[in-house]
Protein backbone atom coordinates (compact mmCIF):
# COMPACT_ATOMS: atom_id res chain seq x y z
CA UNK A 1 98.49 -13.13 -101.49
CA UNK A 2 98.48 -14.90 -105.11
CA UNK A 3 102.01 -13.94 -105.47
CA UNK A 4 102.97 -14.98 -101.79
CA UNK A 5 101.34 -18.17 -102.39
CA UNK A 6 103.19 -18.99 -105.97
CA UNK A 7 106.69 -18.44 -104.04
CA UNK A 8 105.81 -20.41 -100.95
CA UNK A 9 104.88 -23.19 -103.07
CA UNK A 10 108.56 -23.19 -104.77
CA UNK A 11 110.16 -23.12 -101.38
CA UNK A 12 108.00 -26.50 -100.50
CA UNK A 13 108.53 -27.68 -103.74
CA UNK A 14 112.86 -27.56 -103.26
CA UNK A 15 112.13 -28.85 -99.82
CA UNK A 16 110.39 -31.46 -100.69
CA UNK A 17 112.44 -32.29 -103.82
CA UNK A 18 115.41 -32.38 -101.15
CA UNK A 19 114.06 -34.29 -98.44
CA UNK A 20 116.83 -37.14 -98.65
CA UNK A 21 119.74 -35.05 -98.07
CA UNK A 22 121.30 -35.23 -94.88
CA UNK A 23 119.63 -32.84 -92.21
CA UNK A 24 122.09 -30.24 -91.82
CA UNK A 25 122.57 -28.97 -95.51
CA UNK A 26 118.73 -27.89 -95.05
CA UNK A 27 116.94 -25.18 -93.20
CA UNK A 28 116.55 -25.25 -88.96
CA UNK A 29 113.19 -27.03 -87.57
CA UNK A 30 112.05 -23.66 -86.81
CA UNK A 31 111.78 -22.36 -90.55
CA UNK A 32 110.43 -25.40 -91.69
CA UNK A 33 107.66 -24.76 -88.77
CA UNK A 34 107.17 -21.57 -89.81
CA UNK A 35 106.82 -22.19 -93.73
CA UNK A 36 104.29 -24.90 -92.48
CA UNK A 37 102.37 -22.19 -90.52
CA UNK A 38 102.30 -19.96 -92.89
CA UNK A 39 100.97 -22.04 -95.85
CA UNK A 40 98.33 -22.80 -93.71
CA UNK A 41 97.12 -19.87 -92.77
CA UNK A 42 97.65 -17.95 -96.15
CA UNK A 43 95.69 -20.67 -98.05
CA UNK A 44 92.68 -20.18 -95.79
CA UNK A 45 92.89 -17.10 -95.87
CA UNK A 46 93.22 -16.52 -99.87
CA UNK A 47 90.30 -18.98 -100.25
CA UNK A 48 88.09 -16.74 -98.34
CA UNK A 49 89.11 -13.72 -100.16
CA UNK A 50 88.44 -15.52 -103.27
CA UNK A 51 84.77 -15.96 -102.33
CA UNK A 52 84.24 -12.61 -100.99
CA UNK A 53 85.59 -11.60 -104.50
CA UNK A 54 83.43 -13.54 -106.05
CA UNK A 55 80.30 -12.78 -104.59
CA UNK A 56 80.86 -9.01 -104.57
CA UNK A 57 82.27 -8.95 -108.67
CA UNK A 58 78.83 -10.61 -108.52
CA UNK A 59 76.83 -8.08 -106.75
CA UNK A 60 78.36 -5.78 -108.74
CA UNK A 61 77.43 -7.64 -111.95
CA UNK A 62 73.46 -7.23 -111.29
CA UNK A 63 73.44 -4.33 -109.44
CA UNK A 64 72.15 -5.71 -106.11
CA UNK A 65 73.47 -5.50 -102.59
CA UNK A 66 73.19 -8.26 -99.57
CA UNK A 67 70.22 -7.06 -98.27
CA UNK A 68 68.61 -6.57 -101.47
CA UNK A 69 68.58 -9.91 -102.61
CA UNK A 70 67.50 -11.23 -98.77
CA UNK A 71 64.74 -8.37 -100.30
CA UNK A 72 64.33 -10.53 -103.68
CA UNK A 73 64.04 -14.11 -101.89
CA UNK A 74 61.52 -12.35 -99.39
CA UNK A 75 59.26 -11.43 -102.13
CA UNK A 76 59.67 -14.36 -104.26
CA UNK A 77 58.64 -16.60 -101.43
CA UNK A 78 55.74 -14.15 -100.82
CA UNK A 79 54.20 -14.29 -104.49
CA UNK A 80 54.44 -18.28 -103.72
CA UNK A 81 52.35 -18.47 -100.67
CA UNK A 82 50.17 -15.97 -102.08
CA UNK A 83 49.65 -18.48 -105.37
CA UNK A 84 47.61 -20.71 -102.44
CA UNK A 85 45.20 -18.58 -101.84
CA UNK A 86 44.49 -16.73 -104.90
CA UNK A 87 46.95 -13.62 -105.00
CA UNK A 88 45.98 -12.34 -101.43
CA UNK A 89 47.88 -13.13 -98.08
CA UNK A 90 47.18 -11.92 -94.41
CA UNK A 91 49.23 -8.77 -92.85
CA UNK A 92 50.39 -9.55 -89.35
CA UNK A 93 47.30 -6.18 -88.11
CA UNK A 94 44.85 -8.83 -89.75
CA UNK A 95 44.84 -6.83 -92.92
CA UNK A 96 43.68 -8.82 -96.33
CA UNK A 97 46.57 -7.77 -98.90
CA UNK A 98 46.93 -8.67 -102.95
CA UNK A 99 50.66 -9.46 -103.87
CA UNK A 100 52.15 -8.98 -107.04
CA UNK A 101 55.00 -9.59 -108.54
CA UNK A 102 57.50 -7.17 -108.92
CA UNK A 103 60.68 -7.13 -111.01
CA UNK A 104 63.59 -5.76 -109.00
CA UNK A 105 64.20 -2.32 -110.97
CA UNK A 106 67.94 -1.55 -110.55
CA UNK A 107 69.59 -4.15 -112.71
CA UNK A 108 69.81 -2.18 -115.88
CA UNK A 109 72.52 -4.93 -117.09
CA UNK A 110 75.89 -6.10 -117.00
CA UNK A 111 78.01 -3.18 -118.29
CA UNK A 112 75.99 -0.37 -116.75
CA UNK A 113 76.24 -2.19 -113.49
CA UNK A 114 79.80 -2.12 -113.54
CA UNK A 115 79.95 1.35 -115.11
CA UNK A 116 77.52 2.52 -112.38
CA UNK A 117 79.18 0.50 -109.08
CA UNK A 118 82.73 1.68 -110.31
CA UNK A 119 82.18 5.40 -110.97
CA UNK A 120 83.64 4.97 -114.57
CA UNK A 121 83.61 3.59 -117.77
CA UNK A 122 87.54 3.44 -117.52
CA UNK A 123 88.64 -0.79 -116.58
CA UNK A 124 92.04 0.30 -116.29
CA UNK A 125 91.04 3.27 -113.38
CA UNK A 126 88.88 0.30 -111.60
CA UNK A 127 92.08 -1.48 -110.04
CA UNK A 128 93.53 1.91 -109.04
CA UNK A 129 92.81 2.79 -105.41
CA UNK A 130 92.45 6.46 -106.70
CA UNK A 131 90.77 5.65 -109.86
CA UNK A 132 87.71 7.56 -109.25
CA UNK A 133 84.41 6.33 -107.67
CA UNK A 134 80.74 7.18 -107.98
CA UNK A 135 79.73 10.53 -107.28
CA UNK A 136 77.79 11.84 -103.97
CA UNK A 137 75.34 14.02 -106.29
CA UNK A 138 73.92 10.75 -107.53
CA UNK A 139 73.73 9.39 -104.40
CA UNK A 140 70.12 9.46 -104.27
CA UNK A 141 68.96 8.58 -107.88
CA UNK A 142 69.62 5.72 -109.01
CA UNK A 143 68.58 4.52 -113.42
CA UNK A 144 65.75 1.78 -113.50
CA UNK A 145 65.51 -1.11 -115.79
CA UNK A 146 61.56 0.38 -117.16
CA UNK A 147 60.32 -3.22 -116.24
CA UNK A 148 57.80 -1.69 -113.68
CA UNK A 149 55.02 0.68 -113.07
CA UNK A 150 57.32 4.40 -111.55
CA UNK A 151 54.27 4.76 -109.14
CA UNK A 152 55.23 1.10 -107.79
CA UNK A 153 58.26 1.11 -104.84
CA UNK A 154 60.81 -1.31 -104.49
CA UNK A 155 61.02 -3.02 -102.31
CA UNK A 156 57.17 -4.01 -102.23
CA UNK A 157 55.27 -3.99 -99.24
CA UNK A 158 55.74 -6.73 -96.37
CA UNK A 159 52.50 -7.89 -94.94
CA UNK A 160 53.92 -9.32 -91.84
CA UNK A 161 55.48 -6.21 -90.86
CA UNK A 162 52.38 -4.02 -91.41
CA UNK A 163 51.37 -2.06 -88.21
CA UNK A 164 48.46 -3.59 -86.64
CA UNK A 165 45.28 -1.98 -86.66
CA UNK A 166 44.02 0.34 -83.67
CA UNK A 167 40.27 -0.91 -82.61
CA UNK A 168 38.17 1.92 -81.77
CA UNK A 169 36.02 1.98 -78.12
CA UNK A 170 33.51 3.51 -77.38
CA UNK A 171 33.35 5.98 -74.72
CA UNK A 172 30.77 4.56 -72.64
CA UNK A 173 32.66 1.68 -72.13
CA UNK A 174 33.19 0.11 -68.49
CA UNK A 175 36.97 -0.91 -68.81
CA UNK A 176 37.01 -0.78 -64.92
CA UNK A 177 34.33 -3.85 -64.49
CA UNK A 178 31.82 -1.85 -63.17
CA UNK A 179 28.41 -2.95 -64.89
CA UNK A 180 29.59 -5.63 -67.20
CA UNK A 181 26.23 -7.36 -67.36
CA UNK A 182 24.79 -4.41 -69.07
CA UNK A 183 28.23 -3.82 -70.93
CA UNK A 184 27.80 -7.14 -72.46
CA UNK A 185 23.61 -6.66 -73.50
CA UNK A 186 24.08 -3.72 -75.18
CA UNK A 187 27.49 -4.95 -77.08
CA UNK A 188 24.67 -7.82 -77.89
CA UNK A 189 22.34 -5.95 -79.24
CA UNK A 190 24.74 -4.05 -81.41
CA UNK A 191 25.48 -7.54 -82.94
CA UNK A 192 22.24 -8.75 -83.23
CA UNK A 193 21.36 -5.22 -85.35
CA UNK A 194 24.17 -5.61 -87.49
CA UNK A 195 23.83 -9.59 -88.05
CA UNK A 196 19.93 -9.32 -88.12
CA UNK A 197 16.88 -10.11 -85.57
CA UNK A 198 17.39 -12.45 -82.55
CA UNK A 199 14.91 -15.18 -84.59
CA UNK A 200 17.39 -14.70 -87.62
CA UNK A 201 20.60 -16.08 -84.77
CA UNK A 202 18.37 -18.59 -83.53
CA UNK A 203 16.75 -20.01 -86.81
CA UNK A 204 20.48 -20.41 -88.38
CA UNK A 205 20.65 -16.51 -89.58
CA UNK A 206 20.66 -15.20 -92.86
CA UNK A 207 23.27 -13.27 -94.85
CA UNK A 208 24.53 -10.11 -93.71
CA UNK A 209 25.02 -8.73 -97.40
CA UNK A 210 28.91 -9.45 -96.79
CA UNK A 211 29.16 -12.71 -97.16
CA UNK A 212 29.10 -14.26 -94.33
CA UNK A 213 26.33 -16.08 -92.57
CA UNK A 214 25.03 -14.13 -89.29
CA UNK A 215 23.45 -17.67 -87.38
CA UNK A 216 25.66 -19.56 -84.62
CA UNK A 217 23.81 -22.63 -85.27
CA UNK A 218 25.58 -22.49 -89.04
CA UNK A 219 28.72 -25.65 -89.13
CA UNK A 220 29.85 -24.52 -92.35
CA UNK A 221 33.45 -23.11 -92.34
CA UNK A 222 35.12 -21.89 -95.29
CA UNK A 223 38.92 -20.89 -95.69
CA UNK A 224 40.27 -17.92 -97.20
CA UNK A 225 40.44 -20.10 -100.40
CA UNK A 226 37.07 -20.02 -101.05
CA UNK A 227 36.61 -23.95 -100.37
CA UNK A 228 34.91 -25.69 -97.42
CA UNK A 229 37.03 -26.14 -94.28
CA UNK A 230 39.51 -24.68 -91.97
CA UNK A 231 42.79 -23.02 -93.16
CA UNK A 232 45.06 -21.12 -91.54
CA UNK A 233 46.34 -17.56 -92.72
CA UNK A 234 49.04 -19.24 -95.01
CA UNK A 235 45.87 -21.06 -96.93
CA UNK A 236 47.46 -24.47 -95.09
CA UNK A 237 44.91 -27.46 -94.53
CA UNK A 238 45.01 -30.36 -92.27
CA UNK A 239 45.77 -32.71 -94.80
CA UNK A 240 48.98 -30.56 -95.33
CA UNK A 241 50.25 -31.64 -92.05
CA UNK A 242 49.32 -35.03 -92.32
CA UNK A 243 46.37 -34.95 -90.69
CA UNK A 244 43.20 -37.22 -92.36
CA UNK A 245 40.32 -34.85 -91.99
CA UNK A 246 37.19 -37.72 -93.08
CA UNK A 247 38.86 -39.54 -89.90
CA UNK A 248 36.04 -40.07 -86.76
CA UNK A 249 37.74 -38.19 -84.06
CA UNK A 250 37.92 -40.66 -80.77
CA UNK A 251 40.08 -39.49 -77.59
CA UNK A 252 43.28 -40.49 -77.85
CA UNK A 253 43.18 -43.45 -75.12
CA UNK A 254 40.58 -45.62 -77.18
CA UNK A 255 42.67 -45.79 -80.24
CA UNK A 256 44.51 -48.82 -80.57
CA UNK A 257 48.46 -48.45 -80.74
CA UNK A 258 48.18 -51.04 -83.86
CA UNK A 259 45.83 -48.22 -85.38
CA UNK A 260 48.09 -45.47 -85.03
CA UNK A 261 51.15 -47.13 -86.34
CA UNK A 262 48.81 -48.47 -89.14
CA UNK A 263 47.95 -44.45 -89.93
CA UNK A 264 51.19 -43.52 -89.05
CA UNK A 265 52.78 -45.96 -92.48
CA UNK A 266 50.34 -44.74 -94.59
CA UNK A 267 50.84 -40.97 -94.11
CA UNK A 268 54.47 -42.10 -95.13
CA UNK A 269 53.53 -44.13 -98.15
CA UNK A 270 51.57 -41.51 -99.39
C-alpha cells in the first residue's frame, strides 16, 4: 500500500502540474473520479494499518498482549485504591483482601521479546511469511523476568470478581414463616451470647475481644481506615463528594436557596 500510495501521488502530481491544458489532452472525468476515490480510500486505509503496526511491533516489544495490559491497568488502579485504606480492599463476597504489587513477569526485554514473539533469532526470516514461527511445544511455558516470588500468579487476584461467600443455616430454621416470633428470640439470644449479657447491650456493651463494640446505644462509627466516620468499601468519605460533614443537617425545605448557592460556590472554590 506504501508503494501504491508513492505512484498515485505522481499521477496527481502530473495532473495537477497539467491542470491548464485544454481538457481533452487529459484523462476522461471518470479516471479522474476514480484516482480521487482511490486516494481516499487507500490513505485511510494505510493510516490504520500504520497504527495497528505500531501498536502490535509494540506489543511485541514488551512481551504483552491486549488483554494483558487491560490486566496491568486493572492492577495498577487496584494497588491505588488500596493505598486509601492501608493495603487492603473489599472483594465483591465481602471478603477483606491485602493487595500487592506485582511486576508483570513476561517482559524479559526487548530482544528476547522479539526473539520469543517471532520464533527466531533470524530478522531477515521475520518478514518471510514462511520464515518460521514459535513452536507448539513451548506453548505452555513461557521465560519470566525473576522480578517476582514463582509461588505468586500473574495475573494477581481480582477482588471484585471473587465468588461470594455461602452463609450457613441452621437446620432448625423456619424459612416457611411458621414460628418466626420464636425464630427471631432464639437468633437473639445467640447474639446476645456472642456480644455479651443483655445489661452489657443496654448499658452501651463492652468489647467482644474483636474489636468491635457489642452495645446499640454506641454512635461511634469507624471506617475501614481506622479513623472516625463513615466510608464506603473504596475508603471514600463524604467530604470526597463534596459533602461538609460538621454541617447541622435541616430538611431540605428550610434551607434557604441563598444558602445553598452560598455552599454550592464554596465547594467550587475549594
Amino acid at each position: 500500500m506504501s508503494l501504491l500510495t508513492y505512484h498515485l501521488f505522481i499521477r496527481a502530481s502530473t495532473l495537477l502540474s497539467n491542470r491548464n491544458l485544454p481538457a481533452y489532452l487529459g484523462p476522461p472525468t471518470w479516471a479522474i473520479a476514480h484516482l480521487f476515490v482511490l486516494i481516499i480510500v487507500n490513505s485511510i486505509t494505510l493510516f490504520a494499518l500504520s497504527i495497528l503496526l505500531v501498536r502490535a511491533t509494540y506489543s511485541l516489544a514488551i512481551n504483552t498482549t491486549m488483554i494483558e495490559s487491560w490486566e496491568i491497568e486493572r492492577h495498577e488502579a487496584l494497588v491505588d485504591r488500596a493505598r486509601k485504606t492501608g493495603g487492603w480492599v473489599y472483594g465483591s463476597g465481602g471478603q477483606r483482601v491485602r493487595v500487592e504489587r506485582q511486576e508483570f513477569p513476561f517482559d524479559i526485554g526487548i530482544w528476547k521479546n522479539l526473539v520469543q514473539g517471532m520464533g527466531t533469532a533470524n530478522v531477515v526470516a521475520w518478514f518471510l511469511p514462511f520464515g518460521g514461527a514459535p513452536g507448539i511445544e513451548s506453548a505452555a511455558s513461557f521465560e519470566v523476568n525473576g522480578f517476582e516470588d514463582e509461588e505468586k500468579v500473574w495475573p494477581p487476584l481480582d477482588p471484585d470478581k471473587m465468588p461470594r461467600v455461602q452463609r450457613k443455616v441452621d437446620e432448625d430454621v423456619d424459612i416457611q414463616g411458621v414460628g418466626e416470633v420464636e425464630e427471631f428470640r432464639r437468633r437473639q439470644a445467640k447474639d446476645y451470647e456472642r456480644w455479651g449479657t443483655r445489661e452489657d447491650v443496654e448499658e452501651g456493651g463492652s468489647d467482644d475481644g474483636d474489636g468491635y463494640e457489642s452495645g446499640y446505644e454506641s454512635e461511634y462509627e469507624e471506617g475501614i481506615d481506622g479513623e472516625e466516620g463513615w466510608t464506603n468499601a473504596e475508603g471514600d468519605r463524604l467530604r470526597d463528594f463534596g459533602v461538609d460533614e460538621d454541617a447541622e443537617l435541616l430538611p431540605d425545605d428550610e434551607i434557604p436557596l441563598g444558602e445553598l448557592l452560598r455552599l454550592r460556590k464554596a465547594r467550587a472554590f475549594e
